[in-house]
Protein backbone atom coordinates (compact mmCIF):
# COMPACT_ATOMS: atom_id res chain seq x y z
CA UNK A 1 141.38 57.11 125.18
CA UNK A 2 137.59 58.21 126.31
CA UNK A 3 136.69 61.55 125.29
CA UNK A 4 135.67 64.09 127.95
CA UNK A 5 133.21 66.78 127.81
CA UNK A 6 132.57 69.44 129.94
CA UNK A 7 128.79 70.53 130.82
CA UNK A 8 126.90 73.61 131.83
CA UNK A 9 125.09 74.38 134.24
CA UNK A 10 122.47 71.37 135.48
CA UNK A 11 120.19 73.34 137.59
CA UNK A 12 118.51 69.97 138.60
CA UNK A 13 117.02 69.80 135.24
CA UNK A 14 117.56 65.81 135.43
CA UNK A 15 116.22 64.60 132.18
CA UNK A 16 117.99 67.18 130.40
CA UNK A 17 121.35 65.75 131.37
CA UNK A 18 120.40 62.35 130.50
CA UNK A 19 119.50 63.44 127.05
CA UNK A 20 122.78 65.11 126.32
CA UNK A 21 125.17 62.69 127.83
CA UNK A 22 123.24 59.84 125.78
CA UNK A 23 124.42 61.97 122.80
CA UNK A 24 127.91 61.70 124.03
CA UNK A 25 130.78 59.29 122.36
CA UNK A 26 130.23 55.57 124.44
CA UNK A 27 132.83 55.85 127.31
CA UNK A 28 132.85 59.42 127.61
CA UNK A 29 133.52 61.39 130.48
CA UNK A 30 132.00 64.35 131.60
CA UNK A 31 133.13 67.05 134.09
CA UNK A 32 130.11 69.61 134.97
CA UNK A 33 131.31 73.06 135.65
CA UNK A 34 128.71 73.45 138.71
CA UNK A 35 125.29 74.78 139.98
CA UNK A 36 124.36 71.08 139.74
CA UNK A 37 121.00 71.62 141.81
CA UNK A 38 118.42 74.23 142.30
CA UNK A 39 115.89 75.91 140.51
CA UNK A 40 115.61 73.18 138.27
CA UNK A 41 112.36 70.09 138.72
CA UNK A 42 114.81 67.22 139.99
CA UNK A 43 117.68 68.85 142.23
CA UNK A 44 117.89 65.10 143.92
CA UNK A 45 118.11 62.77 140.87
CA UNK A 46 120.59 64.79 139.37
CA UNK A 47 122.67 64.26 142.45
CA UNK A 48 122.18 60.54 142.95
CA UNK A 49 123.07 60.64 139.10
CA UNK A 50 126.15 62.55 139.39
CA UNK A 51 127.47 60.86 142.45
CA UNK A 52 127.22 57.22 140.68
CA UNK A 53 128.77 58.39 137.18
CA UNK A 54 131.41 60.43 139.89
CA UNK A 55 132.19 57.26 142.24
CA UNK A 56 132.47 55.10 139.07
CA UNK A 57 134.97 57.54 136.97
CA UNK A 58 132.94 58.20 134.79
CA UNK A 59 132.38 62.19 135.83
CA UNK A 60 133.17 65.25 138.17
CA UNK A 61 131.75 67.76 138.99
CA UNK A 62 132.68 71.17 140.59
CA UNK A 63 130.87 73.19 143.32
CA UNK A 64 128.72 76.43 142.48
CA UNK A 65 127.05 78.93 144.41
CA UNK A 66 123.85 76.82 144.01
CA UNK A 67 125.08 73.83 145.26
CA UNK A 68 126.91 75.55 147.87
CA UNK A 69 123.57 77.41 149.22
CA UNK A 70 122.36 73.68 149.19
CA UNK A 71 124.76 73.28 151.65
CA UNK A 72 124.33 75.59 153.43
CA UNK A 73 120.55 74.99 153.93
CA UNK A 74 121.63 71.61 155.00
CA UNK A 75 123.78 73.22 158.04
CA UNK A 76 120.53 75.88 158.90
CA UNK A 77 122.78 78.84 158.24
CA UNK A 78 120.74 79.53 155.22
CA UNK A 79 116.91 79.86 154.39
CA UNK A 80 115.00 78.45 151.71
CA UNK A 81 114.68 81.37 148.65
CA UNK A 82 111.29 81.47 146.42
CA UNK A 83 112.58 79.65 143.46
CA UNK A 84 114.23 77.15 145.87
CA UNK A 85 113.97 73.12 144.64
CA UNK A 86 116.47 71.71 146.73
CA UNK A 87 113.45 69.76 149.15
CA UNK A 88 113.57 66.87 147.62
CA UNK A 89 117.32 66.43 148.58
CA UNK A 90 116.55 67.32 152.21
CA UNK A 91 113.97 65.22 152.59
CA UNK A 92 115.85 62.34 150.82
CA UNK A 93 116.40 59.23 152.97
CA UNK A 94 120.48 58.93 151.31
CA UNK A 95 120.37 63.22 152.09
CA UNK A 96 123.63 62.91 154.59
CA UNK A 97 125.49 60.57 151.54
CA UNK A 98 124.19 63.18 148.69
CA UNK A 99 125.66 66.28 150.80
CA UNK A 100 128.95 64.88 152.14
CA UNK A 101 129.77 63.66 148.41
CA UNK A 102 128.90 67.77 147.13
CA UNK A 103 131.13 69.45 149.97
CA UNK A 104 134.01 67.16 148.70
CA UNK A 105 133.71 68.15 145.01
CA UNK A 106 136.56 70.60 143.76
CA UNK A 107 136.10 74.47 143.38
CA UNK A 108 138.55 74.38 140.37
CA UNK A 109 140.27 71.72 138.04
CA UNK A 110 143.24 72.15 135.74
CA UNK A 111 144.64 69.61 133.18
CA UNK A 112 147.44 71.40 132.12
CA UNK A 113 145.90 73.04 129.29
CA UNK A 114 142.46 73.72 130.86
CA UNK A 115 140.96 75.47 133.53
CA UNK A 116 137.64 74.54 134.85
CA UNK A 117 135.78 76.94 136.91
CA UNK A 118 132.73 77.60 137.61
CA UNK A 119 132.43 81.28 137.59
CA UNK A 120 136.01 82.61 137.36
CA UNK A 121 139.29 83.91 138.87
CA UNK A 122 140.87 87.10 139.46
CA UNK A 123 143.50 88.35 137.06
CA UNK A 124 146.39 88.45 139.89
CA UNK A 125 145.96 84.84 140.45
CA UNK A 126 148.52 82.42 137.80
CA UNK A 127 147.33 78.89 137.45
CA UNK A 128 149.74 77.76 140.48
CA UNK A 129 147.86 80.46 143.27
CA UNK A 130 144.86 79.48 141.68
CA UNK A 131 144.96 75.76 142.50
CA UNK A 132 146.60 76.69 145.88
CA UNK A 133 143.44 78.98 146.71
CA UNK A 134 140.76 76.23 145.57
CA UNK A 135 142.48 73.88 147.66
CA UNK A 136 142.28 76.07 151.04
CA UNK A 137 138.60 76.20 149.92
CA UNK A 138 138.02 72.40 149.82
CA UNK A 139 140.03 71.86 152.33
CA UNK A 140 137.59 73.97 154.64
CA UNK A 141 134.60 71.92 152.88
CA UNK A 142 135.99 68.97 153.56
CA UNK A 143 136.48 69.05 157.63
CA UNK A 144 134.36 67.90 160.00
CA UNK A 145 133.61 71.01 161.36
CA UNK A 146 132.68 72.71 157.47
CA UNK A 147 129.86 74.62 159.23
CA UNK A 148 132.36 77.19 160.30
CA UNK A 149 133.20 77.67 156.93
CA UNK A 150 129.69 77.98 155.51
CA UNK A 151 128.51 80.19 158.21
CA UNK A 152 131.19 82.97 157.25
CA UNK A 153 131.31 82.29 153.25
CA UNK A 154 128.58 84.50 152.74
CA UNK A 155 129.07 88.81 152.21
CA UNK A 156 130.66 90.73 149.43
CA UNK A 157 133.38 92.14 151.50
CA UNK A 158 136.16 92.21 151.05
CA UNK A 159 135.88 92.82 147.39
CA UNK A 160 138.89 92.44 146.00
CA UNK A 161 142.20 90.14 147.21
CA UNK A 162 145.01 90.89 149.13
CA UNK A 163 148.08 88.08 149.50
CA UNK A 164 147.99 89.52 153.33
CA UNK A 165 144.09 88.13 153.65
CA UNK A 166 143.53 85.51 156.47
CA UNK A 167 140.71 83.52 157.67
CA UNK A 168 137.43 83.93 156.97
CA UNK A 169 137.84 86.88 154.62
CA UNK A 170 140.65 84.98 152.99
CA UNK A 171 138.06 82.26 152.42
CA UNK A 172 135.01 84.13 151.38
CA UNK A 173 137.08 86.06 148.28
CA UNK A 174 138.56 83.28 147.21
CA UNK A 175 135.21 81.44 147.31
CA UNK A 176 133.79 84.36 145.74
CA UNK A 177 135.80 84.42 142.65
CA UNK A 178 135.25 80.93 141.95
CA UNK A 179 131.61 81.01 142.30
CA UNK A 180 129.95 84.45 141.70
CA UNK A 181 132.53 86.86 139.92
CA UNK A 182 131.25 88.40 135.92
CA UNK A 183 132.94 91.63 136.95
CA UNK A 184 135.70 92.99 138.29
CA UNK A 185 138.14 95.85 137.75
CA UNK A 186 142.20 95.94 136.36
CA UNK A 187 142.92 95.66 140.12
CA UNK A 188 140.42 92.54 140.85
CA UNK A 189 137.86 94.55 142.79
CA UNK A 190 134.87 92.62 141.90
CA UNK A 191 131.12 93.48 141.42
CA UNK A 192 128.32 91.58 142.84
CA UNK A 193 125.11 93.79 141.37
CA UNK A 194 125.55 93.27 137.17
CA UNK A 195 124.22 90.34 135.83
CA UNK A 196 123.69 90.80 132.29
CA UNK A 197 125.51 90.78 129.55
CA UNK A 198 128.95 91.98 128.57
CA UNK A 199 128.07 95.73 127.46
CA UNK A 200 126.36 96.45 130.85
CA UNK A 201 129.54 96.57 133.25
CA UNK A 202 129.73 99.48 135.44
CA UNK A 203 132.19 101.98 135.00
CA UNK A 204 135.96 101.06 134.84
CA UNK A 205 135.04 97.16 135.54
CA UNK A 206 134.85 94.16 132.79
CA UNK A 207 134.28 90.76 132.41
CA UNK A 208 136.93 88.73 134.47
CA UNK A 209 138.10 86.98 131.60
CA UNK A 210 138.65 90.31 129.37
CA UNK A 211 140.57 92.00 132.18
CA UNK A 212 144.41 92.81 129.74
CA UNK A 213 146.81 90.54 131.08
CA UNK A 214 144.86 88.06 133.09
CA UNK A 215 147.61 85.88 134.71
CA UNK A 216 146.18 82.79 133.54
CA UNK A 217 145.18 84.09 130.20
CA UNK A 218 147.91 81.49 128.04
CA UNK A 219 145.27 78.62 129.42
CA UNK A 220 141.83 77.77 128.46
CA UNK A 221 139.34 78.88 131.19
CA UNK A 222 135.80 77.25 130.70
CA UNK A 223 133.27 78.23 132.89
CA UNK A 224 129.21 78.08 133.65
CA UNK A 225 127.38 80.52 135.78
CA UNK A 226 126.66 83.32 133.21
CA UNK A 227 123.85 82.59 131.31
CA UNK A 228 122.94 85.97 130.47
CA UNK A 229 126.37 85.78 127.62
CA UNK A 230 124.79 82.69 125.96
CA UNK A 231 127.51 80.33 124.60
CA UNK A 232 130.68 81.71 124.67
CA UNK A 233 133.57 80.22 122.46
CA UNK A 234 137.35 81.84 122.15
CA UNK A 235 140.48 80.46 122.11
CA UNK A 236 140.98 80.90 125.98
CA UNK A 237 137.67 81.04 126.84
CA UNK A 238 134.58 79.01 126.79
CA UNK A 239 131.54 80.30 128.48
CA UNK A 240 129.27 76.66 128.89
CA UNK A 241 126.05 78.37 130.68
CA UNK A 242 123.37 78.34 128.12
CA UNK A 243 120.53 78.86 130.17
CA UNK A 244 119.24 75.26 130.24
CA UNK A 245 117.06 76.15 133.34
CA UNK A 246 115.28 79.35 131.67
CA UNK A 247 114.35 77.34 128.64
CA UNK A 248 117.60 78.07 126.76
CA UNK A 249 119.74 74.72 125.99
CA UNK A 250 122.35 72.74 128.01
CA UNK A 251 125.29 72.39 125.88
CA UNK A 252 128.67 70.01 126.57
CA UNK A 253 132.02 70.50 124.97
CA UNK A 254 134.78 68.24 123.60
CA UNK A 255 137.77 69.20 125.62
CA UNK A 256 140.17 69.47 122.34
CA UNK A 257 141.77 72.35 120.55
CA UNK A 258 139.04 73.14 118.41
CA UNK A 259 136.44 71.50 120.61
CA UNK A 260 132.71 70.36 119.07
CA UNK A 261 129.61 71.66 120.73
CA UNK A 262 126.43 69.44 121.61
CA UNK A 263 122.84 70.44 122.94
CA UNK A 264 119.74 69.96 123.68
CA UNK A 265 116.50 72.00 124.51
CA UNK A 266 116.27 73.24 128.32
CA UNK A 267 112.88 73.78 130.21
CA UNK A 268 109.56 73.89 128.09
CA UNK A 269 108.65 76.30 131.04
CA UNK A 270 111.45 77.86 132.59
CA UNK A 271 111.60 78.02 136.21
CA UNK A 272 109.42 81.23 137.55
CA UNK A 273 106.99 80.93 135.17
């Protein structure tokens, strides 16, 4: 049976990627945990790489809020940002194929042992809600008219989830969790300012995965998005965002019970420098 190994975040930074999967077992499979493009020197040939390994089994990837503003730039509902490096996939000649393969990728995988996320999930939510949500999500993705969805994904209201939530708010929380929560209170409320480390929370919120009796806290959650924790490693818990694109490493895990770690060096010169 081929291994598989989950990766952090990509950031575009192609020849990265190619250096740590040809460090991988022969055969392996990889599943990256998202932010695939952006802010990173080759946003489009880490797509066209991604979609190949993808469309021949060999990977999958899931969506972040990266890839997700690349989307959104796509549809006009979204501007470029300063540290943008998405062009090159909007200009590319294959750019409808590139961003009709991304708004079909998951928002969350489980294997029955481990979740895959890219930036978490509220502590109401068990495994079974969880997959339900995603699934609304990529469902919306995923129709021909996804615009609608992308033009009201973006706010930070309403903060925290409600089973009584409906369209578009519905949506954006869910989409939220998945792709932008670090913190959030006991009650799910989540924070959208902090984005350091674990011992600068606000007051009365914590990391999502610390929150005491996370519903889906008897499964393995591993994540990207965070690179501000480094790599984190716990028994239901691995934090895969190593800061590849700020000149820290991009690391891949074996997906086993005590799982081995590989890496290589990130950016030379990280991106806004």
């Amino acid at each position: 049976m081929n291994q598989i190994y989950a990766i952090g975040d990509v950031q575009g930074c192609s020849t990265q990627l190619d250096q740590l999967v040809s460090k991988l077992p022969l055969g392996s499979k990889i599943i990256c945990v998202g932010d695939l493009v952006n802010r990173g020197p080759d946003s489009l040939g880490t797509l066209r790489r991604l979609k190949s390994w993808q469309e021949q089994g060999e990977a999958e990837c899931l969506l972040g809020n990266h890839d997700l503003h690349l989307l959104a730039r796509d549809a006009n509902i979204r501007g470029p940002k300063s540290l943008d490096t998405i062009d090159d996939v909007l200009r590319a000649p294959d750019r409808r194929d590139l961003i009709d393969w991304l708004r079909h990728r998951p928002v969350a995988l489980f294997d029955g042992s481990n979740l895959f996320i890219h930036a978490g999930v509220l502590p109401q939510w068990d495994i079974n809600q969880t997959m339900e949500l995603a699934s609304e999500v990529q469902k919306a993705l995923r129709k021909k008219n996804y615009r609608t969805f992308l033009e009201n994904m973006y706010g930070n209201t309403p903060s925290k989830w409600s089973n009584t939530l409906k369209g578009p708010d519905r949506l954006r929380v869910i989409i939220n969790s998945f792709t932008r929560l670090r913190f959030c209170s006991t009650k799910g409320e989540m924070d959208f300012i902090s984005k350091e480390g674990l011992t600068t929370a606000p007051k009365n919120y914590y990391p999502w995965f610390e929150i005491p009796k996370r519903k889906t806290e008897k499964y393995r959650a591993i994540f990207g998005h965070w690179s501000t924790l480094g790599l984190i490693n716990r028994s239901n818990v691995v934090g895969l965002d190593t800061g590849c694109v700020w000149g820290g490493d991009l690391t891949a895990m074996s997906i086993e019970k005590t799982p081995q770690f590989i890496q290589v060096p990130g950016l030379v010169k990280p991106v806004g420098l």
